[in-house]
Protein backbone atom coordinates (compact mmCIF):
# COMPACT_ATOMS: atom_id res chain seq x y z
CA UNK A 1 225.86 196.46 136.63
CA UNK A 2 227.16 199.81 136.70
CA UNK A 3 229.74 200.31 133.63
CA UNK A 4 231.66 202.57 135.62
CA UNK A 5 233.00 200.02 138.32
CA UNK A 6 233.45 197.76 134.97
CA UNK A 7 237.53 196.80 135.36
CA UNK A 8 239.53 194.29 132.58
CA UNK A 9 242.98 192.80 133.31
CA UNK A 10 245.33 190.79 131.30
CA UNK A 11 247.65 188.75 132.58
CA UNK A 12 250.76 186.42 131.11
CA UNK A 13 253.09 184.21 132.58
CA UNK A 14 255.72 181.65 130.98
CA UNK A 15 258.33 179.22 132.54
CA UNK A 16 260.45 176.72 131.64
CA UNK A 17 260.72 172.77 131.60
CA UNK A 18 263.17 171.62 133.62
CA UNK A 19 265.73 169.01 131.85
CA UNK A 20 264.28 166.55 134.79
CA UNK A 21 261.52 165.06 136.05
CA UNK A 22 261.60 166.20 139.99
CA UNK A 23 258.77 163.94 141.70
CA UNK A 24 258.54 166.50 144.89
CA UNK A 25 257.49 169.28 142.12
CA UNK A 26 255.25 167.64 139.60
CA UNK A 27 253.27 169.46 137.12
CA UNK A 28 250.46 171.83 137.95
CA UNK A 29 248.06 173.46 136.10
CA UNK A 30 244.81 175.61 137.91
CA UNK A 31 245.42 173.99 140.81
CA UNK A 32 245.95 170.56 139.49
CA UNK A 33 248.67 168.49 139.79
CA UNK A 34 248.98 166.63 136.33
CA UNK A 35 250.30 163.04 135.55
CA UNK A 36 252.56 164.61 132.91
CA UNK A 37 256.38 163.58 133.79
CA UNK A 38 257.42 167.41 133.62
CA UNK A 39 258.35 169.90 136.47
CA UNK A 40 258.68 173.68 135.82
CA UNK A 41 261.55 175.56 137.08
CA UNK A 42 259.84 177.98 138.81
CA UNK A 43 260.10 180.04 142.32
CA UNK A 44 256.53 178.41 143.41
CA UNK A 45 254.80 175.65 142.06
CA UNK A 46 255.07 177.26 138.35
CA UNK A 47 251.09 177.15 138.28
CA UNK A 48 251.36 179.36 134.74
CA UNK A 49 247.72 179.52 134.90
CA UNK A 50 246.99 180.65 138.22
CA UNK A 51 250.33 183.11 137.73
CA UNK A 52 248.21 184.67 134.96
CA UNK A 53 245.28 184.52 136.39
CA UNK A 54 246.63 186.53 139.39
CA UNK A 55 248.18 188.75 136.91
CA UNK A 56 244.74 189.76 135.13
CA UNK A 57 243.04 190.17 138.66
CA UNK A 58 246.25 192.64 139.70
CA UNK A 59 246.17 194.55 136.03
CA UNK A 60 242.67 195.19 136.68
CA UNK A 61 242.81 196.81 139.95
CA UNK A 62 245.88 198.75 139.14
CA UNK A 63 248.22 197.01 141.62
CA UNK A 64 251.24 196.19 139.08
CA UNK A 65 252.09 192.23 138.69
CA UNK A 66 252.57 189.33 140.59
CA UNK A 67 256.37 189.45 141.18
CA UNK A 68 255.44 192.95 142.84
CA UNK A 69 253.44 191.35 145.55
CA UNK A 70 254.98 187.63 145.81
CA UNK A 71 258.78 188.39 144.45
CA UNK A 72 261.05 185.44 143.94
CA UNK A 73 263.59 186.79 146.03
CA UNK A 74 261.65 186.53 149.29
CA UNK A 75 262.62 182.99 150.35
CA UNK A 76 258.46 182.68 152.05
CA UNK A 77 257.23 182.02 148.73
CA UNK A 78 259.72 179.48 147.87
CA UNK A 79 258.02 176.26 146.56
CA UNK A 80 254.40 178.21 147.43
CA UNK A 81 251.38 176.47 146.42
CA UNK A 82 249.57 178.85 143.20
CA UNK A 83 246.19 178.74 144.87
CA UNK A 84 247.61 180.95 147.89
CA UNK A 85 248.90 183.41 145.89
CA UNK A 86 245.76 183.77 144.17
CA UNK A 87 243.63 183.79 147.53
CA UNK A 88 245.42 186.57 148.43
CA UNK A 89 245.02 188.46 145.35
CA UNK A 90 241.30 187.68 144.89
CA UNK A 91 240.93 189.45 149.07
CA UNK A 92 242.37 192.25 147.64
CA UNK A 93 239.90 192.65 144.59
CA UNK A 94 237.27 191.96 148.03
CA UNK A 95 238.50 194.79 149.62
CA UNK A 96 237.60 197.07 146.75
CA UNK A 97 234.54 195.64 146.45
CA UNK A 98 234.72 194.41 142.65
CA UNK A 99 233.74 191.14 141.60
CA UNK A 100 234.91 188.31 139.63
CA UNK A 101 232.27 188.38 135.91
CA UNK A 102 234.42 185.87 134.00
CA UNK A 103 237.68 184.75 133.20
CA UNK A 104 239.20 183.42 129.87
CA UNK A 105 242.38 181.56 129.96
CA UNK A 106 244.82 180.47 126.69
CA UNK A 107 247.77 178.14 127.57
CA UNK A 108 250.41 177.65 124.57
CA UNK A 109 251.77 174.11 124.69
CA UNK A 110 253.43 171.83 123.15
CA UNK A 111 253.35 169.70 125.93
CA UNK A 112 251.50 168.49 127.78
CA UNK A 113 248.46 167.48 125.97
CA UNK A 114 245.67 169.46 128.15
CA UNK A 115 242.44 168.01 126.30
CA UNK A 116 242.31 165.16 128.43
CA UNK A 117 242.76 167.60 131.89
CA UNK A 118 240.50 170.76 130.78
CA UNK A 119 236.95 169.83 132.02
CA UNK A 120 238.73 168.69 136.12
CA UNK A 121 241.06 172.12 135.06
CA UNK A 122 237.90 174.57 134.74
CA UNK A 123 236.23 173.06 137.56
CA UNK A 124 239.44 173.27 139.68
CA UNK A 125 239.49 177.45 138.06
CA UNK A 126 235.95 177.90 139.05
CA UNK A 127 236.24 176.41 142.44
CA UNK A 128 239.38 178.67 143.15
CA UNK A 129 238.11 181.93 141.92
CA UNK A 130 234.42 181.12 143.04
CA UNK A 131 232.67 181.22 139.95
CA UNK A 132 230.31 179.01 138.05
CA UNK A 133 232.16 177.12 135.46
CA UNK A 134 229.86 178.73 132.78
CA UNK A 135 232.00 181.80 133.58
CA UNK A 136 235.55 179.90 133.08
CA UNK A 137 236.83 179.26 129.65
CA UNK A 138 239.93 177.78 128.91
CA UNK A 139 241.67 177.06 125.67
CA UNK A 140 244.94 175.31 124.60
CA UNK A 141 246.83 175.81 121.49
CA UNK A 142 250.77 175.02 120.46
CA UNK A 143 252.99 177.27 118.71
CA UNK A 144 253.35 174.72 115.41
CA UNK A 145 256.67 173.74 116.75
CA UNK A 146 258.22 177.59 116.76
CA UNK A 147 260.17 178.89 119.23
CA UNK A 148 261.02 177.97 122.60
CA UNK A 149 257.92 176.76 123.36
CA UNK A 150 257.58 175.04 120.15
CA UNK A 151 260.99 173.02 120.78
CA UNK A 152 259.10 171.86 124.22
CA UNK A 153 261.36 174.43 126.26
CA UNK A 154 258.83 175.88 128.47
CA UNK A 155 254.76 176.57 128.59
CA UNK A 156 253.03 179.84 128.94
CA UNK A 157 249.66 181.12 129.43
CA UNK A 158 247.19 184.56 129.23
CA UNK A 159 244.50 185.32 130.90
CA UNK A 160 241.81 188.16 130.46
CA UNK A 161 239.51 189.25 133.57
CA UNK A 162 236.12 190.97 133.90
CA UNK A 163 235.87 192.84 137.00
CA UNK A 164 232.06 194.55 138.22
CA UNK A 165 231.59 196.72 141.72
CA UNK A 166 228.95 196.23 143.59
CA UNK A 167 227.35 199.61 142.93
């Protein structure tokens, strides 16, 4: 591995609850939807995780944020499925010829619980992104009850990304 084609990213993405259950958007999380009786108000699916995750991939090539290449304004990614988005962004990191090394994920929660979803939720990441699940790690922690999240407002989520080139 040549440290010079070495890239990181960061990514971050938060939305909020909405104040009611809507069964045509139910929760998702990496690509999963959960039984949790909470929808995100979101432009897409409100996939936090994959939002990050695309975030991280786009910080580490240099190509700005999410809402730069899928804005909420353009009515074609209106209720958009996460895992597109993220196919698109992981061609682009193709086309450069960089790789994916490993990706580590932190939701903050209150709700839902995500203990009982994270083993089907890594192996959902590593399916996505194409990586052994080894090379996924994702952690959940709450905010103690402070703040927006805290008061069960909302959810967000960071992700960091190792990128490697080919050469």
């Amino acid at each position: 591995m040549n440290p010079n084609k070495l890239r990181i990213g960061h990514g971050y993405d938060v939305h909020r609850f909405s104040e009611h259950f809507d069964e045509t958007k139910p929760l998702v999380l990496a690509g999963l939807a959960l039984p949790d009786k909470l929808t995100l108000l979101a432009h897409s699916d409100g996939d936090v995780i994959l939002h990050a995750v695309c975030d991280a991939i786009l910080g580490a090539l240099g190509e700005g944020d999410i809402g730069q290449h899928f804005p909420d304004t353009d009515a074609q990614y209106s209720g958009a499925a996460s895992g597109g988005l993220l196919n698109q962004v992981l061609t682009m990191m193709d086309s450069r010829q960089l790789y994916l090394v490993n990706v580590d994920i932190t939701v903050v929660a209150e709700v839902p619980t995500l203990s009982p979803h994270r083993i089907n939720m890594i192996s959902s990441l590593a399916n996505l992104l194409e990586l052994p699940e080894q090379q996924v790690n994702l952690k959940a922690t709450t905010t103690e009850g402070l703040g927006a999240i805290g008061r069960k407002e909302g959810i967000a989520c960071t992700a960091v990304v190792l990128l490697a080139g080919n050469a």
